[in-house]
PDB file of N, CA and C in Angstrom:
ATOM      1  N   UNK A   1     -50.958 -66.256  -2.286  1.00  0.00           N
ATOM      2  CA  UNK A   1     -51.835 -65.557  -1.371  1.00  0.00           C
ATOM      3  C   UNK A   1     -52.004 -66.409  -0.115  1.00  0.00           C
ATOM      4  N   UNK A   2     -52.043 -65.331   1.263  1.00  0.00           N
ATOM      5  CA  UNK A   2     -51.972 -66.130   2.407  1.00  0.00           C
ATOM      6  C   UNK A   2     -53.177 -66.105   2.710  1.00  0.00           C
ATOM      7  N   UNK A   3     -53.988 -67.163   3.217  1.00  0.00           N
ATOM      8  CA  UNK A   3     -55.356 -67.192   3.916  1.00  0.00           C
ATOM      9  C   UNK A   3     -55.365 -67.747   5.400  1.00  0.00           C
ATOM     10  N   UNK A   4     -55.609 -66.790   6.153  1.00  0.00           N
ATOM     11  CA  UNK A   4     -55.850 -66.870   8.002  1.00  0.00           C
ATOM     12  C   UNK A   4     -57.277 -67.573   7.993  1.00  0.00           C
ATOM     13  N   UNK A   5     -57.239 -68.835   8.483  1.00  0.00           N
ATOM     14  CA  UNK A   5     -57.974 -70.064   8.927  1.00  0.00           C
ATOM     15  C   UNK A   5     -57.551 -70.445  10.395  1.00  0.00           C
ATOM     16  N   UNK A   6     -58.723 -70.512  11.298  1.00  0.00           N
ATOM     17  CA  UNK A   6     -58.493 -71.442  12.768  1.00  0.00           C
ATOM     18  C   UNK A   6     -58.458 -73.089  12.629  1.00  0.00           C
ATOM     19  N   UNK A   7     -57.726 -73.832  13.059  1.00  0.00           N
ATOM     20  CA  UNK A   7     -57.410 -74.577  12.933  1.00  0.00           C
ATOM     21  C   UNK A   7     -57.261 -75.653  14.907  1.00  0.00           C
ATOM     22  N   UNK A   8     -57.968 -76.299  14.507  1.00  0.00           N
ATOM     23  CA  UNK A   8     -57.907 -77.220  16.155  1.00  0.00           C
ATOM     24  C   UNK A   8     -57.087 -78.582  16.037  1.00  0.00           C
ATOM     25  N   UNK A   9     -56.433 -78.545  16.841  1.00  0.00           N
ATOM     26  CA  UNK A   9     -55.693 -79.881  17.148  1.00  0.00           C
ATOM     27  C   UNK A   9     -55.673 -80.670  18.200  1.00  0.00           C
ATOM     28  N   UNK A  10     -55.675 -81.695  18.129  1.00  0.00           N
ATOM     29  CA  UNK A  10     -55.794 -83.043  19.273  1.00  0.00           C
ATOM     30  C   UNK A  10     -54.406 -82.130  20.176  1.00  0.00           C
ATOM     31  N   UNK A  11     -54.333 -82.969  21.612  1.00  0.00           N
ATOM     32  CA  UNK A  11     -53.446 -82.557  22.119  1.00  0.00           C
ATOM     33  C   UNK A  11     -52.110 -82.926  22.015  1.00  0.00           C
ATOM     34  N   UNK A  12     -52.250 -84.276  21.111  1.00  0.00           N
ATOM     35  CA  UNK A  12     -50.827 -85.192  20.715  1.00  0.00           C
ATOM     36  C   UNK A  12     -50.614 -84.545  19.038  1.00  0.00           C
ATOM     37  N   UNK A  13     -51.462 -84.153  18.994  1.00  0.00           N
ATOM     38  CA  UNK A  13     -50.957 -83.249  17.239  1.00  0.00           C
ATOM     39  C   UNK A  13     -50.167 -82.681  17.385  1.00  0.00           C
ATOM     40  N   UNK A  14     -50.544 -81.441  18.448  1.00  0.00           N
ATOM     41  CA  UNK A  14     -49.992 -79.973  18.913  1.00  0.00           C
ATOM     42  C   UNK A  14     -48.450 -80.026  19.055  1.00  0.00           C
ATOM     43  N   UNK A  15     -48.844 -80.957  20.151  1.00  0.00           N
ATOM     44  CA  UNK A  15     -47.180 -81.240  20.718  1.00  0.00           C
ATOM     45  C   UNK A  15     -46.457 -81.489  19.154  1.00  0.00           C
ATOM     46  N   UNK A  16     -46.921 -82.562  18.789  1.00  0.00           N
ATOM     47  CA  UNK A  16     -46.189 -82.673  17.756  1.00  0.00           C
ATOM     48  C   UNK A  16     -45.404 -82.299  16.411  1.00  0.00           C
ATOM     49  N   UNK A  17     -46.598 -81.034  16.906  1.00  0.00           N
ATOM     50  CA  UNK A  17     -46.012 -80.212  15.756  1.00  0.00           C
ATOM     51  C   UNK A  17     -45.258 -79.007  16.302  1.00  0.00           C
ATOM     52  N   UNK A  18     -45.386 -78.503  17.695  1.00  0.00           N
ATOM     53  CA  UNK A  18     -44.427 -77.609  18.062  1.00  0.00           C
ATOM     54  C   UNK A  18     -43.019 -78.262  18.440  1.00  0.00           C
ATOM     55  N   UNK A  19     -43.564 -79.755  18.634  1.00  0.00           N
ATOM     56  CA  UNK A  19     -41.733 -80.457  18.628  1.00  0.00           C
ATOM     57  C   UNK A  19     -41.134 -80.486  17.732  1.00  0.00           C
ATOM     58  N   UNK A  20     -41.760 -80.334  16.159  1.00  0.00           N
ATOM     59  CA  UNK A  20     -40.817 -80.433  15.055  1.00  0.00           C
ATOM     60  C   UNK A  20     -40.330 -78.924  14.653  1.00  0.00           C
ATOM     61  N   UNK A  21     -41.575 -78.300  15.134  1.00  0.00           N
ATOM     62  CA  UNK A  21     -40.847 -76.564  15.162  1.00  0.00           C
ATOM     63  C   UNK A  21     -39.558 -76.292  16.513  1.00  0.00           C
ATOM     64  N   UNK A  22     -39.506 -76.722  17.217  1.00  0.00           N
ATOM     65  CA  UNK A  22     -38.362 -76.721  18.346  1.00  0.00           C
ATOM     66  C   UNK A  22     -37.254 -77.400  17.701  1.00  0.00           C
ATOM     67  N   UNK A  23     -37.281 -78.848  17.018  1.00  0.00           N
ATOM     68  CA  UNK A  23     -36.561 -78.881  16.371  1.00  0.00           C
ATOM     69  C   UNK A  23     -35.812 -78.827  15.130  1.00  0.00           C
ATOM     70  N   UNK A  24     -36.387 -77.564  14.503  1.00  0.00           N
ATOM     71  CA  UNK A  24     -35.795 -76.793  13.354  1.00  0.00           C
ATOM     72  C   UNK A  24     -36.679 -77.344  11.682  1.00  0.00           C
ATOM     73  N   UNK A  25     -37.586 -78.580  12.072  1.00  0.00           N
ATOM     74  CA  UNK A  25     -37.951 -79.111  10.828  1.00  0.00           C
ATOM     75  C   UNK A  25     -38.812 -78.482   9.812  1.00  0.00           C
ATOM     76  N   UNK A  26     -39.556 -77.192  10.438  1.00  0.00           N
ATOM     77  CA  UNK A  26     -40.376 -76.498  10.078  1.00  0.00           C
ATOM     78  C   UNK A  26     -40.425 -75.147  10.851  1.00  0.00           C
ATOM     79  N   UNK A  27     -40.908 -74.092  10.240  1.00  0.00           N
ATOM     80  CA  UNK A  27     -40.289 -72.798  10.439  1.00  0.00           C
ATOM     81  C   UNK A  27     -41.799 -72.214  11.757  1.00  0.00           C
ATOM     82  N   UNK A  28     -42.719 -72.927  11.860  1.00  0.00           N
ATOM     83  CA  UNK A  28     -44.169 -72.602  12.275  1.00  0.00           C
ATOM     84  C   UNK A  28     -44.761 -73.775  11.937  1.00  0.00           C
ATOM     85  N   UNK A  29     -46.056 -74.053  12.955  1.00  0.00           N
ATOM     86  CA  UNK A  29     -47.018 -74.859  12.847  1.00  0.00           C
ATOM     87  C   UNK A  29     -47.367 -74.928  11.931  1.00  0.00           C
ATOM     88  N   UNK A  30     -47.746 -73.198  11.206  1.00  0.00           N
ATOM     89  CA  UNK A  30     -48.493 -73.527  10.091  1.00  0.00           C
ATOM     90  C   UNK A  30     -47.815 -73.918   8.468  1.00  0.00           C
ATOM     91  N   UNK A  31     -46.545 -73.752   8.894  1.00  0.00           N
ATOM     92  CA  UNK A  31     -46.220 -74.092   7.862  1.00  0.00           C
ATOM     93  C   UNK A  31     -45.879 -75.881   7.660  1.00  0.00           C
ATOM     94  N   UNK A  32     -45.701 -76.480   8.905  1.00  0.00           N
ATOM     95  CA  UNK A  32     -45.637 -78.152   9.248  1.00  0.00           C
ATOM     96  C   UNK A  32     -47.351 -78.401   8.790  1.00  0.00           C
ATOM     97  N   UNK A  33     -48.425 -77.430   9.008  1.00  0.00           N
ATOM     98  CA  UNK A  33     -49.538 -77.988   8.248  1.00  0.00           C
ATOM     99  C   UNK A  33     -49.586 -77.973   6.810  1.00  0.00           C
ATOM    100  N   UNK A  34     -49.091 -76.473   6.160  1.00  0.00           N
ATOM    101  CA  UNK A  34     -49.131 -76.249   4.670  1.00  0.00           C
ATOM    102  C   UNK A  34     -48.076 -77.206   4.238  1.00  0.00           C
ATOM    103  N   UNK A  35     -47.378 -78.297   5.361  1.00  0.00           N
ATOM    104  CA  UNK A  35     -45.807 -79.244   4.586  1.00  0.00           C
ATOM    105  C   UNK A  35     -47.376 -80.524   4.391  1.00  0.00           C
ATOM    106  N   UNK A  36     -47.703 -80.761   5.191  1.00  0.00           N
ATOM    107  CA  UNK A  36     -48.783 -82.198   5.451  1.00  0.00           C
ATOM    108  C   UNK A  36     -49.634 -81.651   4.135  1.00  0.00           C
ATOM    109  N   UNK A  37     -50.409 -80.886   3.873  1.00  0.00           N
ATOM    110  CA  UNK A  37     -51.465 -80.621   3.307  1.00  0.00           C
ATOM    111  C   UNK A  37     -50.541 -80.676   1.783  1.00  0.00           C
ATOM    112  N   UNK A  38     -49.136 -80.033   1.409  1.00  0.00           N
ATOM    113  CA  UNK A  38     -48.599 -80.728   0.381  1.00  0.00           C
ATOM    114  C   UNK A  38     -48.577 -81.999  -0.127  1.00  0.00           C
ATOM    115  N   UNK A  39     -47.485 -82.374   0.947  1.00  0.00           N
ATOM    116  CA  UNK A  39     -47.867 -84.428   0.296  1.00  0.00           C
ATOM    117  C   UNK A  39     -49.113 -84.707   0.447  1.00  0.00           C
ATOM    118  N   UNK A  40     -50.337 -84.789   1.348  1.00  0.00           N
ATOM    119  CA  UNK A  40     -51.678 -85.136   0.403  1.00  0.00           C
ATOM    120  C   UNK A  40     -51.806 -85.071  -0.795  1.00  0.00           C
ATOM    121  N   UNK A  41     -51.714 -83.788  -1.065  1.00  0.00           N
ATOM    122  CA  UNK A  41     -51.830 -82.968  -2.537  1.00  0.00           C
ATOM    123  C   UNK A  41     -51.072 -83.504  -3.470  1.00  0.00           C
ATOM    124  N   UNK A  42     -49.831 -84.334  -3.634  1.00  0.00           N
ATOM    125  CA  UNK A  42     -48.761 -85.035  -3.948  1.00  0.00           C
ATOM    126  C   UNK A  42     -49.266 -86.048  -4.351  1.00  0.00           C
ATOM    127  N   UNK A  43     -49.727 -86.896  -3.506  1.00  0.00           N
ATOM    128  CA  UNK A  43     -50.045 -88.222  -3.172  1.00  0.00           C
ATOM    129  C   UNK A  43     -51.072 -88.584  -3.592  1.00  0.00           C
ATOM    130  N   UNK A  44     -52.224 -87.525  -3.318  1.00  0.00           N
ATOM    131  CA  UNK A  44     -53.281 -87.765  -4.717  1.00  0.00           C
ATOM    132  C   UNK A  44     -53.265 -87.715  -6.041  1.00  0.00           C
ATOM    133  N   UNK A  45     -52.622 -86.844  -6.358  1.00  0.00           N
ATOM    134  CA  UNK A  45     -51.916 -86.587  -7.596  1.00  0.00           C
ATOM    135  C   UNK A  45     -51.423 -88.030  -8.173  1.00  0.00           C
ATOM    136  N   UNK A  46     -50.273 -88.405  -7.360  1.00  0.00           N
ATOM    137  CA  UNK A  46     -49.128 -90.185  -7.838  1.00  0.00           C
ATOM    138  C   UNK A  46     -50.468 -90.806  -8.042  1.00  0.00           C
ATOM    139  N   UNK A  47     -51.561 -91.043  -7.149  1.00  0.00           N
ATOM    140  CA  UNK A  47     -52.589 -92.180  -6.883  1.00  0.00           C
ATOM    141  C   UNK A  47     -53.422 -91.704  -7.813  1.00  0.00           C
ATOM    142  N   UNK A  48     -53.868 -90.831  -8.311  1.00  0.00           N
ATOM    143  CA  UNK A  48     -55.133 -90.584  -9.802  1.00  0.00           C
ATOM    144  C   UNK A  48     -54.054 -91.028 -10.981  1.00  0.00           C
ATOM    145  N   UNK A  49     -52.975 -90.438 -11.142  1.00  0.00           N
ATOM    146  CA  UNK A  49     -51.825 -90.887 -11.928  1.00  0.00           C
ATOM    147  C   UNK A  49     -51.870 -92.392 -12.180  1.00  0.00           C
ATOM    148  N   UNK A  50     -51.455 -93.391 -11.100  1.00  0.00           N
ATOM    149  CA  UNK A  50     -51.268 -94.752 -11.055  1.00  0.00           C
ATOM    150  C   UNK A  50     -52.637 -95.346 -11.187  1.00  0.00           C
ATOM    151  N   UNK A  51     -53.725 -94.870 -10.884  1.00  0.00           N
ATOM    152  CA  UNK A  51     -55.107 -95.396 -11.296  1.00  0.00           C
ATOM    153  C   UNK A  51     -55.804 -95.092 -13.101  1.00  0.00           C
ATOM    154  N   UNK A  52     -55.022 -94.127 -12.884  1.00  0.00           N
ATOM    155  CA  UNK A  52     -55.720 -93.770 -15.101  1.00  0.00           C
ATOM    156  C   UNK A  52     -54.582 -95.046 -15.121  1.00  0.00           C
ATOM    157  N   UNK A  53     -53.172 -95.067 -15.128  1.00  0.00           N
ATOM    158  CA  UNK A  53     -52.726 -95.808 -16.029  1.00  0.00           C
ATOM    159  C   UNK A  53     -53.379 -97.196 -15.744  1.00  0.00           C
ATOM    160  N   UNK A  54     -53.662 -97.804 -14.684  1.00  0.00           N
ATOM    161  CA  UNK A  54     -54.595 -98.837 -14.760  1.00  0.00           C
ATOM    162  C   UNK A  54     -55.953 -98.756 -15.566  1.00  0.00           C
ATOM    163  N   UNK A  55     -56.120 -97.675 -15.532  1.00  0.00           N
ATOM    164  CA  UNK A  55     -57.066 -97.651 -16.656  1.00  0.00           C
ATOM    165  C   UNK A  55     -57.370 -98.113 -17.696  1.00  0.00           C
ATOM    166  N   UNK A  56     -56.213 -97.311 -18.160  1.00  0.00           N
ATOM    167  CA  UNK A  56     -55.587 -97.623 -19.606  1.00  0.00           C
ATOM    168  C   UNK A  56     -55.267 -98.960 -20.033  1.00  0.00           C
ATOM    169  N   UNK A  57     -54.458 -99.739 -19.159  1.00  0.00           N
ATOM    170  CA  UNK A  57     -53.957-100.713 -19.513  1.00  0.00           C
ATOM    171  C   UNK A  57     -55.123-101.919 -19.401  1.00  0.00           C
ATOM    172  N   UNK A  58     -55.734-101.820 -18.310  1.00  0.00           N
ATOM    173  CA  UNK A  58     -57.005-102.548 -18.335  1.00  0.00           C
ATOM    174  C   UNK A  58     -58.282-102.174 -19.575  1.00  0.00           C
ATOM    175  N   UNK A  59     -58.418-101.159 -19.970  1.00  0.00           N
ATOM    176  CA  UNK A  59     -58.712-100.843 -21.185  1.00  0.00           C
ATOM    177  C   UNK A  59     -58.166-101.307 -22.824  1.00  0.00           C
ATOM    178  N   UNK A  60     -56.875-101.478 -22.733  1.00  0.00           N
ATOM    179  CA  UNK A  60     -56.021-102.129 -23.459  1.00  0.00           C
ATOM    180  C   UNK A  60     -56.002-103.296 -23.739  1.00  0.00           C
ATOM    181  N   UNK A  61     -55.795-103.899 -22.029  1.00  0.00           N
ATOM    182  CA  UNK A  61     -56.286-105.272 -22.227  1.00  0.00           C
ATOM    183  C   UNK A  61     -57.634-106.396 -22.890  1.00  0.00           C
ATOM    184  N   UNK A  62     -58.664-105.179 -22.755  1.00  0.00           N
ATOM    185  CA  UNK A  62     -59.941-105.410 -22.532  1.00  0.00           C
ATOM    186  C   UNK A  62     -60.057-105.124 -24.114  1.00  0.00           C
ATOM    187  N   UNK A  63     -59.496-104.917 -25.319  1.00  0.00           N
ATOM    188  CA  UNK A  63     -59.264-104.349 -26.793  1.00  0.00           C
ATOM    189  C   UNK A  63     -59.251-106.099 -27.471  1.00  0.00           C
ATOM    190  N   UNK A  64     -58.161-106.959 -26.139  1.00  0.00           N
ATOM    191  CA  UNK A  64     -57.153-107.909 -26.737  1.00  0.00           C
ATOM    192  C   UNK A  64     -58.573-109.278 -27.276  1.00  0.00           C
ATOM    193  N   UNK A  65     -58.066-109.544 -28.121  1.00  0.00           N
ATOM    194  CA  UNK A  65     -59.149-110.649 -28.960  1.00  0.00           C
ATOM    195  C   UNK A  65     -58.887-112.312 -27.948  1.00  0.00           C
ATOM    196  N   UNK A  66     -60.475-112.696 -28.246  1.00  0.00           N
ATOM    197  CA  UNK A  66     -60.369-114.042 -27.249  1.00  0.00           C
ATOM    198  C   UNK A  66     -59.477-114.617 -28.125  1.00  0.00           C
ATOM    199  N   UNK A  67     -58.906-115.148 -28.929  1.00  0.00           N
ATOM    200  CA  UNK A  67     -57.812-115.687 -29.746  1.00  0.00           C
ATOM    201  C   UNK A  67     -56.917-115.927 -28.758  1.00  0.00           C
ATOM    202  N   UNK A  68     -56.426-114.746 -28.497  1.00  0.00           N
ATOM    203  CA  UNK A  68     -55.228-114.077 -27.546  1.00  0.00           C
ATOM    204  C   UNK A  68     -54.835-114.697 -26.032  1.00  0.00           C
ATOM    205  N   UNK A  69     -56.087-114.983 -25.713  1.00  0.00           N
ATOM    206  CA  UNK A  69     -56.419-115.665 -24.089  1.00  0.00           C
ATOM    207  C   UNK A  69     -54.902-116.628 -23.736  1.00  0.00           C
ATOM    208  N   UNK A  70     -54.592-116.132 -23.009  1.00  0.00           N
ATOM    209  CA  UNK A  70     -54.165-117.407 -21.965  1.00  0.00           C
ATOM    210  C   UNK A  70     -54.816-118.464 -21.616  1.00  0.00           C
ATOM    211  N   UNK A  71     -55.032-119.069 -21.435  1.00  0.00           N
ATOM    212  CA  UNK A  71     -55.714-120.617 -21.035  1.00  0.00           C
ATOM    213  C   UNK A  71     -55.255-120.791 -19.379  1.00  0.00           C
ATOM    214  N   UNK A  72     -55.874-120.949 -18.595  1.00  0.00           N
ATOM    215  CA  UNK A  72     -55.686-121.245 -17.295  1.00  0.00           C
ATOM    216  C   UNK A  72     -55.969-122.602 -17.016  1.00  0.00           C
ATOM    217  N   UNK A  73     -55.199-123.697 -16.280  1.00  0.00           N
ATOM    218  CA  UNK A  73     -55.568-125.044 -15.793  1.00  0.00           C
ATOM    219  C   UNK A  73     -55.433-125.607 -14.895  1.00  0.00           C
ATOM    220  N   UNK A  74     -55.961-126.330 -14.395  1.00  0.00           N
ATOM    221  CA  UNK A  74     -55.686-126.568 -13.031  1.00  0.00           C
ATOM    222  C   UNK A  74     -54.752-126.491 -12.138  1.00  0.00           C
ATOM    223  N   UNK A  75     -53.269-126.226 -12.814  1.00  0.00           N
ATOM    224  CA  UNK A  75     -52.211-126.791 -12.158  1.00  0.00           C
ATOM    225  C   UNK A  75     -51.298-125.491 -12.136  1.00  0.00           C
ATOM    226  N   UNK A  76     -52.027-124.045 -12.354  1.00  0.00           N
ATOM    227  CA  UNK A  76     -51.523-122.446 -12.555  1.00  0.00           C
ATOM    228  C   UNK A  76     -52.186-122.271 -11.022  1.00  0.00           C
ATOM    229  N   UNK A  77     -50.696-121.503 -10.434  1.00  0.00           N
ATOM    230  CA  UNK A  77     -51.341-121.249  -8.537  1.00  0.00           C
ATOM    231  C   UNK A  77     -50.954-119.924  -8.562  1.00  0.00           C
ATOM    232  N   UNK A  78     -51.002-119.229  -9.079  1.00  0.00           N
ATOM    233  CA  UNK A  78     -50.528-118.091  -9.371  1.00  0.00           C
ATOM    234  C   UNK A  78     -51.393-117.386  -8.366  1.00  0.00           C
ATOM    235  N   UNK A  79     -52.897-117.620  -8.684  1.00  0.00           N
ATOM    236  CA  UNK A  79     -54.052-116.624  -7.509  1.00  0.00           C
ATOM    237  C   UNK A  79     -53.439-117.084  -6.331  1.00  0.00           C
ATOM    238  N   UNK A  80     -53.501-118.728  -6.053  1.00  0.00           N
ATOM    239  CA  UNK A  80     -53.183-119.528  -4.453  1.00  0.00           C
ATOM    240  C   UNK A  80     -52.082-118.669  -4.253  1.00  0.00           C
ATOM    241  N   UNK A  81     -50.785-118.683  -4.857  1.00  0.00           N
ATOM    242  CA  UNK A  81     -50.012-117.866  -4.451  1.00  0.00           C
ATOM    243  C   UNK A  81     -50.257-116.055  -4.321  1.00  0.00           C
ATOM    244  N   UNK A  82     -50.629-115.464  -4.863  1.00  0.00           N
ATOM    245  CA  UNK A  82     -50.981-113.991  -4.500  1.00  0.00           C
ATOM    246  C   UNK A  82     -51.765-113.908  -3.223  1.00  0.00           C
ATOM    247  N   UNK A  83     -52.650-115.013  -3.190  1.00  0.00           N
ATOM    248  CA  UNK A  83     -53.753-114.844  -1.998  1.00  0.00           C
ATOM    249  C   UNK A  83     -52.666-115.510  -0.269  1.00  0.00           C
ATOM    250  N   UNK A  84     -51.918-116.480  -0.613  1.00  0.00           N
ATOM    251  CA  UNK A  84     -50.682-116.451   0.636  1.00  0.00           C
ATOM    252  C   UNK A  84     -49.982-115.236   1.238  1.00  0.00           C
ATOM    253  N   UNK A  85     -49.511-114.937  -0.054  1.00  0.00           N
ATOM    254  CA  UNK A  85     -48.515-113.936   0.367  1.00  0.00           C
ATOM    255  C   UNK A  85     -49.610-112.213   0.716  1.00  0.00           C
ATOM    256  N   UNK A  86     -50.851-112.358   0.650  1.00  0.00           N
ATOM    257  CA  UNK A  86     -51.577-111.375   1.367  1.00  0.00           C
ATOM    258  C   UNK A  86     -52.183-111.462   2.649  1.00  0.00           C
ATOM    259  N   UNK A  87     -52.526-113.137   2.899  1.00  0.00           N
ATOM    260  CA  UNK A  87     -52.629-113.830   4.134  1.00  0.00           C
ATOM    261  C   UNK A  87     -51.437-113.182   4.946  1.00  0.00           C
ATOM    262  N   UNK A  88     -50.102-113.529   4.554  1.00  0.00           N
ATOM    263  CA  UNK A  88     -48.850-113.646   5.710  1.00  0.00           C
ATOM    264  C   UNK A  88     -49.296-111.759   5.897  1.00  0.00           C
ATOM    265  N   UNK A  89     -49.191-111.148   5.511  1.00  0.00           N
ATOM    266  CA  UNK A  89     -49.182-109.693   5.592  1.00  0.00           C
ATOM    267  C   UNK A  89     -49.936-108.940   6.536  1.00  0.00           C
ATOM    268  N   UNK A  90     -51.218-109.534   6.769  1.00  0.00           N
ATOM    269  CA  UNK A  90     -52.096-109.726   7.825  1.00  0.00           C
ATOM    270  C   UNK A  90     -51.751-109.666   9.022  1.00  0.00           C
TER     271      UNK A  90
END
């Protein structure tokens, strides 16, 4: 079912989207919106997906007996290193 909605766009949207309709990428504006409003829809989907399974596994983890522990000591840079390589990214 089709639903007729007004819809406003910046003036660099517009263009942008009648340039991809000029050049063949989409059949109408509105359908270059119903393409955008897909991958959201997509993308939330992957991202609730990839967050339960963190869930889970952090749930899993969280099962595991202190027995089990890793031991951390002074001389494990594992954080120092994760926290560099998010510095350089910056």
């Amino acid at each position: 079912m089709t639903v007729k909605t007004a819809v406003s766009f910046t003036e660099r949207h517009h263009e942008f989207a009648k340039r991809k309709v000029r050049e063949g990428s989409c059949a109408s504006v509105s359908s270059l919106v119903a393409q955008g409003i897909e991958r959201l829809m997509q993308e939330e989907g992957e991202r609730e997906a990839v967050l339960a399974g963190m869930a889970d596994a952090i749930g899993a983890r969280m099962q595991t007996p202190r027995s089990e522990f890793i031991e951390m000591d002074e001389s494990d840079t594992v954080f120092d290193d994760v926290r560099r390589r998010l510095l350089r990214r910056e």
